[in-house]
PDB file of N, CA and C in Angstrom:
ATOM      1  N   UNK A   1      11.636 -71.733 148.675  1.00  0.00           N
ATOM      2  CA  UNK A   1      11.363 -72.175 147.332  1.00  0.00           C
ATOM      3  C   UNK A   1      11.617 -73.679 147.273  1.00  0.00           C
ATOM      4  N   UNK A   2      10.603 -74.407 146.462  1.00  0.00           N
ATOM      5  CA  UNK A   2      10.858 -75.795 146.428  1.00  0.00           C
ATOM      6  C   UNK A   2      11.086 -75.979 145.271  1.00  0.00           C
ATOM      7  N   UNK A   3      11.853 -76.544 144.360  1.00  0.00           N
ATOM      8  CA  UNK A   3      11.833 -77.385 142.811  1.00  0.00           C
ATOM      9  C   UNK A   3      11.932 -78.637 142.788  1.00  0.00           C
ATOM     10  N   UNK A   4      10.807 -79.624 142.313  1.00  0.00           N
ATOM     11  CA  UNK A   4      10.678 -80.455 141.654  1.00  0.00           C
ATOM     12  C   UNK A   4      10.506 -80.840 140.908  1.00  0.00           C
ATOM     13  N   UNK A   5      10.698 -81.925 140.027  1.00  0.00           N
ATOM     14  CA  UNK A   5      10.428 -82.497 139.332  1.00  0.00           C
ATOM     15  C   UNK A   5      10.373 -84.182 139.163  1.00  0.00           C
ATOM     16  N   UNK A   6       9.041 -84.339 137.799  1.00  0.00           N
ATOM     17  CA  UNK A   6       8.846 -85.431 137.679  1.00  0.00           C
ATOM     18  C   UNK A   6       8.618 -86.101 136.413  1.00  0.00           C
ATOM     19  N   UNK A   7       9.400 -86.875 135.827  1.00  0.00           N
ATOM     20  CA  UNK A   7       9.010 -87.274 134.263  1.00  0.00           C
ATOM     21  C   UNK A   7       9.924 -86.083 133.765  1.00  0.00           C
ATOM     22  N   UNK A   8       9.178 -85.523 132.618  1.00  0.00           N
ATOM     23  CA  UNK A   8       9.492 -84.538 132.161  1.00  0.00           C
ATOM     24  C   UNK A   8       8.957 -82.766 132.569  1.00  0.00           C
ATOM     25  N   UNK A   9       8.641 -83.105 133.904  1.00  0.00           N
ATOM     26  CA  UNK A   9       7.940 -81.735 134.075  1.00  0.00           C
ATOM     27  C   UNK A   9       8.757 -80.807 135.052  1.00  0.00           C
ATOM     28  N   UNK A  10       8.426 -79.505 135.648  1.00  0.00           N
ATOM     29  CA  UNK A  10       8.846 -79.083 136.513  1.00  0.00           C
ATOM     30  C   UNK A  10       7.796 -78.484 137.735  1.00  0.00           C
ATOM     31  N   UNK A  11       7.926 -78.529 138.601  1.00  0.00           N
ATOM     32  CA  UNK A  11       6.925 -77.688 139.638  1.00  0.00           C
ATOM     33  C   UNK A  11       7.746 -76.770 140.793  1.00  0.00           C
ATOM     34  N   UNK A  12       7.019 -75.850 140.528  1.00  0.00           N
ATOM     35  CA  UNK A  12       8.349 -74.927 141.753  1.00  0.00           C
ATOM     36  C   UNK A  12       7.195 -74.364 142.863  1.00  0.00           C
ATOM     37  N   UNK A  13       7.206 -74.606 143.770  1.00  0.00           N
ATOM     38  CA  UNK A  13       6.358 -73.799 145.148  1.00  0.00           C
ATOM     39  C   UNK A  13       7.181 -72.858 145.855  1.00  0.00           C
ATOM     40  N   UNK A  14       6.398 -71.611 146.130  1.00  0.00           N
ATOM     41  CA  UNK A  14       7.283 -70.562 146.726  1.00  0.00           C
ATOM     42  C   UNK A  14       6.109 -69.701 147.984  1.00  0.00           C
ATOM     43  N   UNK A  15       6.879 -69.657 148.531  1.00  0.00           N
ATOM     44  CA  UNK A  15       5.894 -68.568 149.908  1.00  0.00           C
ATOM     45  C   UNK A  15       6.600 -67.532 150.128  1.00  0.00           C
ATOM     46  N   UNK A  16       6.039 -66.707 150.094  1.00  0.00           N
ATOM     47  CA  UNK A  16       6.743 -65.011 150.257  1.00  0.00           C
ATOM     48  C   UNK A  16       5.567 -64.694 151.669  1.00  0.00           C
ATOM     49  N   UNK A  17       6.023 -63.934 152.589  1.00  0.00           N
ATOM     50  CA  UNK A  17       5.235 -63.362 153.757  1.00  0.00           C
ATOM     51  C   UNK A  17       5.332 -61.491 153.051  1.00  0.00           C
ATOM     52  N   UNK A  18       4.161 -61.211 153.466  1.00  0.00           N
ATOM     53  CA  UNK A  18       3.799 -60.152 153.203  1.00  0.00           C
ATOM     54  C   UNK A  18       4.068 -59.090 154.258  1.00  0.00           C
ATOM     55  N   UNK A  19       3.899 -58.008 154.277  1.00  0.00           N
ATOM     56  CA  UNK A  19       4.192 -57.094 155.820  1.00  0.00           C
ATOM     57  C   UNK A  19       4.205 -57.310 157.191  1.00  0.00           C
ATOM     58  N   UNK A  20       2.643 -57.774 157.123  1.00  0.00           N
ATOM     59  CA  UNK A  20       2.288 -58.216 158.386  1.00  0.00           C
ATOM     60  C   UNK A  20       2.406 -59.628 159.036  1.00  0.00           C
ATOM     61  N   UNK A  21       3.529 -60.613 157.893  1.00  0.00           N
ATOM     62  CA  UNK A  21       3.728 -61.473 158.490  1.00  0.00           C
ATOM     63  C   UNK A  21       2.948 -62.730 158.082  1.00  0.00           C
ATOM     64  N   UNK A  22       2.393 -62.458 157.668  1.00  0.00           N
ATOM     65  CA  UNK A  22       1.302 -63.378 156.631  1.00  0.00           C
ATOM     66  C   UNK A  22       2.054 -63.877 155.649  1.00  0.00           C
ATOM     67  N   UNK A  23       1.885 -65.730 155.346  1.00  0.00           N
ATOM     68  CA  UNK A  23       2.460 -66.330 153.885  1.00  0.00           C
ATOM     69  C   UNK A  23       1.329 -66.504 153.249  1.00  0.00           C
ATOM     70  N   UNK A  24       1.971 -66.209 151.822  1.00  0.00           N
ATOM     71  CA  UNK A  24       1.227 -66.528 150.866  1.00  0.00           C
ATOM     72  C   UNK A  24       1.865 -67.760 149.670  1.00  0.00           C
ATOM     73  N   UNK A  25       1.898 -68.523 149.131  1.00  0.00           N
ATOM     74  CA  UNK A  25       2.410 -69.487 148.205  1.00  0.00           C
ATOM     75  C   UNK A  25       1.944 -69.082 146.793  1.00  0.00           C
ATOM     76  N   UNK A  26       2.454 -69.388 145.944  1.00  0.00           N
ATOM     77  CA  UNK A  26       2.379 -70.004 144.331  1.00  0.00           C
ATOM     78  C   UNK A  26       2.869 -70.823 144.315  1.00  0.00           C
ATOM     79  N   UNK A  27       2.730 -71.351 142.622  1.00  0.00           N
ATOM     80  CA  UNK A  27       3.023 -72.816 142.386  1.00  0.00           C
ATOM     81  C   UNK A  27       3.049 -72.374 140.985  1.00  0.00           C
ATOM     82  N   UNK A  28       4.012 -73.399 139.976  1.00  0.00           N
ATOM     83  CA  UNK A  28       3.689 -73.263 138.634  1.00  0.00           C
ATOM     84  C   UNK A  28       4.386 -74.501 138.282  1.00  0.00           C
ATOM     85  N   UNK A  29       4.116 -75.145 137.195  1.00  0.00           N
ATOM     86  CA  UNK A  29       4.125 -76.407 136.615  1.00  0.00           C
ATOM     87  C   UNK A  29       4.212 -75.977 135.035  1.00  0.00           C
ATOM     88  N   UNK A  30       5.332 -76.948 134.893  1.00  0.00           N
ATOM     89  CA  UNK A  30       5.920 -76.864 133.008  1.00  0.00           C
ATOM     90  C   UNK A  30       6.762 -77.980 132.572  1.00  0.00           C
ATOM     91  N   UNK A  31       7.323 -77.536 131.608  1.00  0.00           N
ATOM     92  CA  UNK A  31       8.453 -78.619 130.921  1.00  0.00           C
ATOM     93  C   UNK A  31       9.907 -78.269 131.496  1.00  0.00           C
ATOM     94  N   UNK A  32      10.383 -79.697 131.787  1.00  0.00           N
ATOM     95  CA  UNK A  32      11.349 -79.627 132.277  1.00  0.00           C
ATOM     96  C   UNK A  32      12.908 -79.044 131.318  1.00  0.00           C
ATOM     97  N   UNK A  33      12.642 -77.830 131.412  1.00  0.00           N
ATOM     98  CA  UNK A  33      13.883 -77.568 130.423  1.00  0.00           C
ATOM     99  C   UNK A  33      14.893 -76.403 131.556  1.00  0.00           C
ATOM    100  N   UNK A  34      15.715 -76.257 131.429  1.00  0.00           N
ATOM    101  CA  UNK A  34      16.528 -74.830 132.243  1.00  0.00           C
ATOM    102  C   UNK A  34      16.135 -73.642 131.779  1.00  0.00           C
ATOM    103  N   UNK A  35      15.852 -73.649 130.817  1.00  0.00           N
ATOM    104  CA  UNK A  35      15.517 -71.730 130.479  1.00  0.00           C
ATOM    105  C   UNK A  35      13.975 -72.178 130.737  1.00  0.00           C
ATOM    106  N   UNK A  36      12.873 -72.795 130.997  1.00  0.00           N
ATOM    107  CA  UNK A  36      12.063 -72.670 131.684  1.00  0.00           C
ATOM    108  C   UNK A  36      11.777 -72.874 132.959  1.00  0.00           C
ATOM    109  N   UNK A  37      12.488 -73.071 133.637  1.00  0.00           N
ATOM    110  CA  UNK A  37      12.663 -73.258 135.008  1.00  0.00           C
ATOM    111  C   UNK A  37      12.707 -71.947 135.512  1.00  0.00           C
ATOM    112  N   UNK A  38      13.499 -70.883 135.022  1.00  0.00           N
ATOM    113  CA  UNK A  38      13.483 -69.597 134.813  1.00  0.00           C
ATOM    114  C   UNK A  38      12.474 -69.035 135.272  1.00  0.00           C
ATOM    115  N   UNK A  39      11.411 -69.354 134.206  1.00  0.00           N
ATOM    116  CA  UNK A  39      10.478 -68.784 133.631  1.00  0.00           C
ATOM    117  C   UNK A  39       9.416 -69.530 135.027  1.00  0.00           C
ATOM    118  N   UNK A  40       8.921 -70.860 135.146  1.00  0.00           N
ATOM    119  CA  UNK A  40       8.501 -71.036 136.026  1.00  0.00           C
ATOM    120  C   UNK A  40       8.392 -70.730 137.391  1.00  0.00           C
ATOM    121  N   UNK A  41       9.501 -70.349 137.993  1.00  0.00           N
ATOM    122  CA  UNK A  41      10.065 -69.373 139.095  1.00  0.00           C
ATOM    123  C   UNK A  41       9.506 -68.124 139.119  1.00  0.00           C
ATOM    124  N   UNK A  42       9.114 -67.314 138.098  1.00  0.00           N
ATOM    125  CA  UNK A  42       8.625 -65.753 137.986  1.00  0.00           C
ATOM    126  C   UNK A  42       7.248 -65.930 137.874  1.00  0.00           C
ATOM    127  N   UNK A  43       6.789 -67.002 137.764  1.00  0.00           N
ATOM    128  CA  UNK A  43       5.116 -67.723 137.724  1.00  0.00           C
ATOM    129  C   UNK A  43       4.373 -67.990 139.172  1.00  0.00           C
ATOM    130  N   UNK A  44       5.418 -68.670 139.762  1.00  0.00           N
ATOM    131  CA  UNK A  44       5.426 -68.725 141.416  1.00  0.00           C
ATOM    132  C   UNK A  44       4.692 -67.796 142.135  1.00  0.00           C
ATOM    133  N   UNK A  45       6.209 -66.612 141.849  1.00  0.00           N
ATOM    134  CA  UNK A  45       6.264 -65.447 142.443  1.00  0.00           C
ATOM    135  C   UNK A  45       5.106 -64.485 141.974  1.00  0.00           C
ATOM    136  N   UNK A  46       4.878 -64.387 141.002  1.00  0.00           N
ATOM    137  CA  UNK A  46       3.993 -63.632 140.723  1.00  0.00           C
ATOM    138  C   UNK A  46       2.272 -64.132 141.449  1.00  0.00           C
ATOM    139  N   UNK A  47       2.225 -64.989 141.356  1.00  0.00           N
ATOM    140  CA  UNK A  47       0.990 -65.953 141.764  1.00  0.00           C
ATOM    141  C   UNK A  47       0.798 -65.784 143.299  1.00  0.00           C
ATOM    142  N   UNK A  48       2.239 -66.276 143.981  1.00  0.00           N
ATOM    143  CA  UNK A  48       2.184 -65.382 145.701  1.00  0.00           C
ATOM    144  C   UNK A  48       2.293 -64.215 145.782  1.00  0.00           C
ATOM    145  N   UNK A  49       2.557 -63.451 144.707  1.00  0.00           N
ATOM    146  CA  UNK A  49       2.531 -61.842 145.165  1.00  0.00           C
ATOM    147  C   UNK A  49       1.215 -61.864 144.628  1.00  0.00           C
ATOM    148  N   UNK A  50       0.483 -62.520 143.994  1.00  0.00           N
ATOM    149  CA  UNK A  50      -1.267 -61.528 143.743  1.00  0.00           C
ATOM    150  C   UNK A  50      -2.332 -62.148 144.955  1.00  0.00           C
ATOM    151  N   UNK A  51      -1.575 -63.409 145.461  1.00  0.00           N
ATOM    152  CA  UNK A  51      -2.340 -64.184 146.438  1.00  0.00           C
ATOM    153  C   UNK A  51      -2.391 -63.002 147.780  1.00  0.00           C
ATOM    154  N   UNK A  52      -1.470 -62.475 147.995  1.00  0.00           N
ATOM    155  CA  UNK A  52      -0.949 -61.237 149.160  1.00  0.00           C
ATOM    156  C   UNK A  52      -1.920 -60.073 148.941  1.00  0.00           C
ATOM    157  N   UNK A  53      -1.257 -59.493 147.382  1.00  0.00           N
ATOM    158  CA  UNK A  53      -1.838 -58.332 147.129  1.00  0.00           C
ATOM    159  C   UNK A  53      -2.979 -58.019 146.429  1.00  0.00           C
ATOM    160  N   UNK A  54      -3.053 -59.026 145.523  1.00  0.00           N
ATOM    161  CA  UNK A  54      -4.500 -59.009 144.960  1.00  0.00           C
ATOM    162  C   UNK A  54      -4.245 -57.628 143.773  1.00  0.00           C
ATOM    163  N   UNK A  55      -3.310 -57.323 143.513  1.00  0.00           N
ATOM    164  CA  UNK A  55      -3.177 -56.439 142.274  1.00  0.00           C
ATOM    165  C   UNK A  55      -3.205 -56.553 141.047  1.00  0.00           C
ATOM    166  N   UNK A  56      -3.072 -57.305 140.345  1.00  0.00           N
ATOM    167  CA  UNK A  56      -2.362 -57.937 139.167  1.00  0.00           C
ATOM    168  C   UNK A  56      -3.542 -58.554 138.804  1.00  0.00           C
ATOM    169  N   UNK A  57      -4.483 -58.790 137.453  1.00  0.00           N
ATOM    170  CA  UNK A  57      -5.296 -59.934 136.713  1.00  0.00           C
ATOM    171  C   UNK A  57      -4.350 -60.475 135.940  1.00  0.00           C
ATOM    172  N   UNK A  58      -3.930 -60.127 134.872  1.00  0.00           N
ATOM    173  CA  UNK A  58      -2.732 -60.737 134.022  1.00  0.00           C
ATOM    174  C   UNK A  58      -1.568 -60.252 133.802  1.00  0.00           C
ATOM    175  N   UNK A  59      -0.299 -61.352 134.212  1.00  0.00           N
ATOM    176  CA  UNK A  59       1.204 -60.888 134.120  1.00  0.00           C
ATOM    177  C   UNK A  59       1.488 -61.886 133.484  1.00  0.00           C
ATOM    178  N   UNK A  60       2.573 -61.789 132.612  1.00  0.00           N
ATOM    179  CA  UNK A  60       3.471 -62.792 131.960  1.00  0.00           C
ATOM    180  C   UNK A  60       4.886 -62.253 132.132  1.00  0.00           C
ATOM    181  N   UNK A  61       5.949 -63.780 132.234  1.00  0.00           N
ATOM    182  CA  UNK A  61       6.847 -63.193 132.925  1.00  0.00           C
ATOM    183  C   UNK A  61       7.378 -63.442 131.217  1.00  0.00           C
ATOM    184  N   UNK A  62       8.144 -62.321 130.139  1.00  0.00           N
ATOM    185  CA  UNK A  62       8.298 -62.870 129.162  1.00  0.00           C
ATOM    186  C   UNK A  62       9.598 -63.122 128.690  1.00  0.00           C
ATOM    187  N   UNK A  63      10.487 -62.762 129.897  1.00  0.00           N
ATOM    188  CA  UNK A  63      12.407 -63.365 129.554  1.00  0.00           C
ATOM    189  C   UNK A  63      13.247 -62.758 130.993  1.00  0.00           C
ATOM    190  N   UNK A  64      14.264 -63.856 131.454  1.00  0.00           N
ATOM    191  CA  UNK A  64      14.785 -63.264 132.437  1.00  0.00           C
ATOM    192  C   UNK A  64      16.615 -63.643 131.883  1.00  0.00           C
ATOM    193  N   UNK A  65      16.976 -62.449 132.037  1.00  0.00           N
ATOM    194  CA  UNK A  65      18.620 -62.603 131.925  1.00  0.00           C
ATOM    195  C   UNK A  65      19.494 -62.274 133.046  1.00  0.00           C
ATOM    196  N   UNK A  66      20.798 -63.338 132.866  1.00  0.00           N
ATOM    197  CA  UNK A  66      21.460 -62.648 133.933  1.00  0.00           C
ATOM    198  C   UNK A  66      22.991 -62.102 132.790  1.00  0.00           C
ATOM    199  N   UNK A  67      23.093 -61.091 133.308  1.00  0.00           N
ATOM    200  CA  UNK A  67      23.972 -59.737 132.921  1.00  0.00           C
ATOM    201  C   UNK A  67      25.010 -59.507 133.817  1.00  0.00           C
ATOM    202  N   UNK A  68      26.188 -59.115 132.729  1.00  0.00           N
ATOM    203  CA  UNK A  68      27.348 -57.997 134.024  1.00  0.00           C
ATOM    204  C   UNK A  68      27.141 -56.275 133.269  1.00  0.00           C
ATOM    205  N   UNK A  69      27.300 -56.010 134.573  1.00  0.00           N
ATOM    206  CA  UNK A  69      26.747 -53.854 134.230  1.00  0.00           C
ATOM    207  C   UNK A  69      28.330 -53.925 135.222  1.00  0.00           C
ATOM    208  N   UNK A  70      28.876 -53.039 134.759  1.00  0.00           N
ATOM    209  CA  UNK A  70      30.210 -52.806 135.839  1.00  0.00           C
ATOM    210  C   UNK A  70      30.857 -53.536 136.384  1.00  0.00           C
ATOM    211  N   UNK A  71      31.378 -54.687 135.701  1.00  0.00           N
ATOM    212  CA  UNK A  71      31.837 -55.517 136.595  1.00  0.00           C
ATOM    213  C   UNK A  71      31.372 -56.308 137.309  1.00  0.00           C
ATOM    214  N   UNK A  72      30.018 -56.227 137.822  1.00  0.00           N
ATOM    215  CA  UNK A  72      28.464 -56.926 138.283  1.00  0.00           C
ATOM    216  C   UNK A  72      27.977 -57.697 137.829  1.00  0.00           C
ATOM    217  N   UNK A  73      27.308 -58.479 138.546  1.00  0.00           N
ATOM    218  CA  UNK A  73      26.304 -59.631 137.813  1.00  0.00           C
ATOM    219  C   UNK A  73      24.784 -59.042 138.212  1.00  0.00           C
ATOM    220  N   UNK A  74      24.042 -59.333 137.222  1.00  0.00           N
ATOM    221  CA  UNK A  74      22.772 -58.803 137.642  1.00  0.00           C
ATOM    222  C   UNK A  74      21.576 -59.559 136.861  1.00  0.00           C
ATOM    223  N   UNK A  75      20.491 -60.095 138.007  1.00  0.00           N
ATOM    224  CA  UNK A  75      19.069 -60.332 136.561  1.00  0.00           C
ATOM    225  C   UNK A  75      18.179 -59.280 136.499  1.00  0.00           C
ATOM    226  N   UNK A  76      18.067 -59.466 135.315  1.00  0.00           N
ATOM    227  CA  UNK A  76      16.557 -58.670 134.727  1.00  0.00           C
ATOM    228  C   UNK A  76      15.283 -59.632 134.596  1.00  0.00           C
ATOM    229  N   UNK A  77      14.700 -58.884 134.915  1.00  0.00           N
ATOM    230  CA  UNK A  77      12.999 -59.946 134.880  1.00  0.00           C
ATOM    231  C   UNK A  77      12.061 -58.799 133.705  1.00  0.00           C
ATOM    232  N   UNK A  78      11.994 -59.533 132.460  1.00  0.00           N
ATOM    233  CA  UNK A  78      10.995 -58.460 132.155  1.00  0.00           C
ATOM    234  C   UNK A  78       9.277 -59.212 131.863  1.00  0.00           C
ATOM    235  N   UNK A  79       8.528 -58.313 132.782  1.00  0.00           N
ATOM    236  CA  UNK A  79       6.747 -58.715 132.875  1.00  0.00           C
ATOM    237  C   UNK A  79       6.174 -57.486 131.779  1.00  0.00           C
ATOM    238  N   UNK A  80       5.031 -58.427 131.377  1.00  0.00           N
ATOM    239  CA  UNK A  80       4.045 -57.477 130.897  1.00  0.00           C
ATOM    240  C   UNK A  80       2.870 -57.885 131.793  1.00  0.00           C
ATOM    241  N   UNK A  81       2.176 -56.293 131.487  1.00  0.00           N
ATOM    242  CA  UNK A  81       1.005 -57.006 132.583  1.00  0.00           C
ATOM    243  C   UNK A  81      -0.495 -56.373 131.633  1.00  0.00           C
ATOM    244  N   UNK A  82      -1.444 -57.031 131.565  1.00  0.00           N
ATOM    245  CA  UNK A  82      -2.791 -56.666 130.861  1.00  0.00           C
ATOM    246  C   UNK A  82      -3.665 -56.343 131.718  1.00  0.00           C
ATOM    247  N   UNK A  83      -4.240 -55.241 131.892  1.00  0.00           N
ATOM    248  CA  UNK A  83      -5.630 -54.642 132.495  1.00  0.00           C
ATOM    249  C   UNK A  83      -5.992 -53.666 131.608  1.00  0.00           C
ATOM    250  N   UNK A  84      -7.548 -53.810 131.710  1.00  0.00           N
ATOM    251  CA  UNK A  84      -8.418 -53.742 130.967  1.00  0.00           C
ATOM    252  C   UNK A  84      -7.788 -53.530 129.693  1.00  0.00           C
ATOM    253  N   UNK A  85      -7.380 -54.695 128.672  1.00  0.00           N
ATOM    254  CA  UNK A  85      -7.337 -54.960 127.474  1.00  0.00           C
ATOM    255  C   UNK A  85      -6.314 -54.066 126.577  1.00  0.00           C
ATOM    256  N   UNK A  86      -4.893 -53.770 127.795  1.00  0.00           N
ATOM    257  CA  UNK A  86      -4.067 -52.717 127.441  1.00  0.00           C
ATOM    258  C   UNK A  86      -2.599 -52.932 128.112  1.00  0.00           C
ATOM    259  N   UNK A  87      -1.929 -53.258 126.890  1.00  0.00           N
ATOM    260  CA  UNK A  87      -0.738 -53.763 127.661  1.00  0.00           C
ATOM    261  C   UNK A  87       0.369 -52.815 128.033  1.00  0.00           C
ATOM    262  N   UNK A  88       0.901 -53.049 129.668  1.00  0.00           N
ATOM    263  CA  UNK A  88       1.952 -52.811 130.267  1.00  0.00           C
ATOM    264  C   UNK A  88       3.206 -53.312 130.606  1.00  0.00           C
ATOM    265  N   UNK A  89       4.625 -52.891 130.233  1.00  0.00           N
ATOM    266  CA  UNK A  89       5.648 -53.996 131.008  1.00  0.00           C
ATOM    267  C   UNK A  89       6.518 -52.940 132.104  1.00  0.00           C
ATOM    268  N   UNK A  90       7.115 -53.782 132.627  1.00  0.00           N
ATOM    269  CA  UNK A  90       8.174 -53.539 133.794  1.00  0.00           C
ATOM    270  C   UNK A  90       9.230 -54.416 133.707  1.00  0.00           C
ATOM    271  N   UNK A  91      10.359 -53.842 133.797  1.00  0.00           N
ATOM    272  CA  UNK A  91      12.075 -54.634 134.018  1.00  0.00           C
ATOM    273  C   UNK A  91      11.902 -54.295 135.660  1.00  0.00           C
ATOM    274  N   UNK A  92      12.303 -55.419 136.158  1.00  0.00           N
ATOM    275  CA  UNK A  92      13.116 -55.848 137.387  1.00  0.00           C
ATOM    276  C   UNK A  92      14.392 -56.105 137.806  1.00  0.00           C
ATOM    277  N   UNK A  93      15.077 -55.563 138.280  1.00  0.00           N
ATOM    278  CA  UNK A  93      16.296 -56.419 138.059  1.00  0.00           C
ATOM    279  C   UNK A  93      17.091 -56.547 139.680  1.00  0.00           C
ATOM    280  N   UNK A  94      18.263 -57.612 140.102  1.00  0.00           N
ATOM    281  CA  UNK A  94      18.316 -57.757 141.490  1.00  0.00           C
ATOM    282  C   UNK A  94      19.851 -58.265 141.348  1.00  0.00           C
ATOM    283  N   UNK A  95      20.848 -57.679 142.394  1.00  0.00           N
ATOM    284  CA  UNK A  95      22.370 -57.863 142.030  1.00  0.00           C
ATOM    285  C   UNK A  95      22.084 -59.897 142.244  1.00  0.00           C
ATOM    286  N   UNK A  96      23.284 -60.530 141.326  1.00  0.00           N
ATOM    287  CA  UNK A  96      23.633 -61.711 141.158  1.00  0.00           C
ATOM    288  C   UNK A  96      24.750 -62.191 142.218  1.00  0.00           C
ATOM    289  N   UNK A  97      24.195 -62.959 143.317  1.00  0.00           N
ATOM    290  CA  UNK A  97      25.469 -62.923 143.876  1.00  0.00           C
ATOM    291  C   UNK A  97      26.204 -64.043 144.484  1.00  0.00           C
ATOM    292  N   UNK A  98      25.237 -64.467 145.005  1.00  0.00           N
ATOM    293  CA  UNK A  98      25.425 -66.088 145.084  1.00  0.00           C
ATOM    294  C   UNK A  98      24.496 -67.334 144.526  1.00  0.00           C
ATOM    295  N   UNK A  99      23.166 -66.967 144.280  1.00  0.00           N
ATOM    296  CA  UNK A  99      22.219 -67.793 144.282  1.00  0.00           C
ATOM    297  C   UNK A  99      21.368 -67.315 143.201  1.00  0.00           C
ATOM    298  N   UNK A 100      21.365 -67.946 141.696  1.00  0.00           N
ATOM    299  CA  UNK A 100      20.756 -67.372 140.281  1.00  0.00           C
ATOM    300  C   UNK A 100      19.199 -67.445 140.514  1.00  0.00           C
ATOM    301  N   UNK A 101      18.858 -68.417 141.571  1.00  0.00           N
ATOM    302  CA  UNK A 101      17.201 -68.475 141.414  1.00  0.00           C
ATOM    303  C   UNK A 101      16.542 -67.631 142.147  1.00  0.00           C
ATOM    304  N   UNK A 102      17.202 -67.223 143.609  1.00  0.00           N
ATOM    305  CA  UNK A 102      16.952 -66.889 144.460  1.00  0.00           C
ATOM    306  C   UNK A 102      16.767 -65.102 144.011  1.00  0.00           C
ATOM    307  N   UNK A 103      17.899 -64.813 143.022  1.00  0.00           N
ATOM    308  CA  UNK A 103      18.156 -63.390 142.559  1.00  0.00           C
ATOM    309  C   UNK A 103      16.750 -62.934 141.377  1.00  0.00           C
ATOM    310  N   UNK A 104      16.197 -64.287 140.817  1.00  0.00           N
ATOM    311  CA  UNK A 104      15.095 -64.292 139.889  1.00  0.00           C
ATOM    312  C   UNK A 104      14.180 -64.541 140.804  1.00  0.00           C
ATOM    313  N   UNK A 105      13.918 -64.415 142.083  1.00  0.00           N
ATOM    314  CA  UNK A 105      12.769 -64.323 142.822  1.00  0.00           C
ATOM    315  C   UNK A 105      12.905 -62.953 142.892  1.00  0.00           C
ATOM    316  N   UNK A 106      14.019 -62.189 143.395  1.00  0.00           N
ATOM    317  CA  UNK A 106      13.776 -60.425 143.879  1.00  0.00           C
ATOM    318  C   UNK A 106      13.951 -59.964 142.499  1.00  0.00           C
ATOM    319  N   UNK A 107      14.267 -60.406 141.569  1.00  0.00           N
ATOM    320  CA  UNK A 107      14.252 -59.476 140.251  1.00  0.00           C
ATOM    321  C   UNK A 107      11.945 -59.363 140.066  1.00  0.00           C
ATOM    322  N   UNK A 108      12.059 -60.474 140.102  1.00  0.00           N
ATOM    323  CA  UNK A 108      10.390 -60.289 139.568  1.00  0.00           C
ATOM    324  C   UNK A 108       9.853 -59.602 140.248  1.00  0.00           C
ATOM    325  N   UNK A 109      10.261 -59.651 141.760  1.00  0.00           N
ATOM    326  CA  UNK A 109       9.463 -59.035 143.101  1.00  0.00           C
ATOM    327  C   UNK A 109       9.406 -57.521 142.573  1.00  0.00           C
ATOM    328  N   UNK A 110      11.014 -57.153 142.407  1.00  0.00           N
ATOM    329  CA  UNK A 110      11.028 -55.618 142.021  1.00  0.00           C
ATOM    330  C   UNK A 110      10.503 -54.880 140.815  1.00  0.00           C
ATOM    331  N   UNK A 111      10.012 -55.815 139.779  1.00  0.00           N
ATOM    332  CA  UNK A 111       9.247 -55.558 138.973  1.00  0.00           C
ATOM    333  C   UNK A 111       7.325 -55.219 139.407  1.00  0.00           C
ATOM    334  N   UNK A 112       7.355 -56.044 140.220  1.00  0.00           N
ATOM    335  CA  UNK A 112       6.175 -56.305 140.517  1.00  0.00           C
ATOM    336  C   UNK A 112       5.858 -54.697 141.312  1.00  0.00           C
ATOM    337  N   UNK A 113       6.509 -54.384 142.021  1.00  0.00           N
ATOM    338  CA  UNK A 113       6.545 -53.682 143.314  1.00  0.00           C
ATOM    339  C   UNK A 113       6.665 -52.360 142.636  1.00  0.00           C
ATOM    340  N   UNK A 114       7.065 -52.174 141.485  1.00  0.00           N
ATOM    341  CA  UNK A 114       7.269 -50.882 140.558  1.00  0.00           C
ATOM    342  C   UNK A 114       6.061 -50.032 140.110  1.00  0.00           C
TER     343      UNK A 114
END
């Protein structure tokens, strides 16, 4: 995962390899704020997971939290997704443990993958 930024913006590039070993990238570009940085990150991911799989026409990633369940830290990723003109969502969620962005890459993944 890369994050940059410039001015006031943000850009995050991400490559996920697929089964066979194959990368795929996204990219997403926004305003430089922290709770969208978030949000830009699940834009990425989603973008290299449809580049791979080719499943998905429209996802929005529409809030990601990080939570304690038991003593735990944990994020939730929640997506909706639109095909044919009918909306679906999915929660993701991935233990918190060292690394908050890194945990909002496998939270979306596991949404995705649901």
């Amino acid at each position: 995962m890369k994050i940059s930024s410039s001015g006031k913006r943000y850009r995050v590039e991400i490559a996920l390899r697929d089964p066979h070993g194959k990368i795929f990238s996204g990219e997403s570009e926004g305003p430089r704020t922290a709770r969208n940085l978030l949000r830009l990150i699940g834009e990425a991911v989603t973008e290299a997971f449809n580049r791979a799989f080719h499943k998905y026409d429209d996802v929005s990633i529409d809030d990601i939290k990080e939570t304690t369940l038991a003593g735990r830290r944990f994020v939730f990723a929640h997506l909706t997704f639109l095909k044919n003109g009918k909306e679906s969502w999915r929660i993701g969620v991935a233990p918190l443990e060292k690394d908050l962005l890194q945990s909002i890459v496998l939270a979306v993944i596991d949404a995705l993958i649901k």
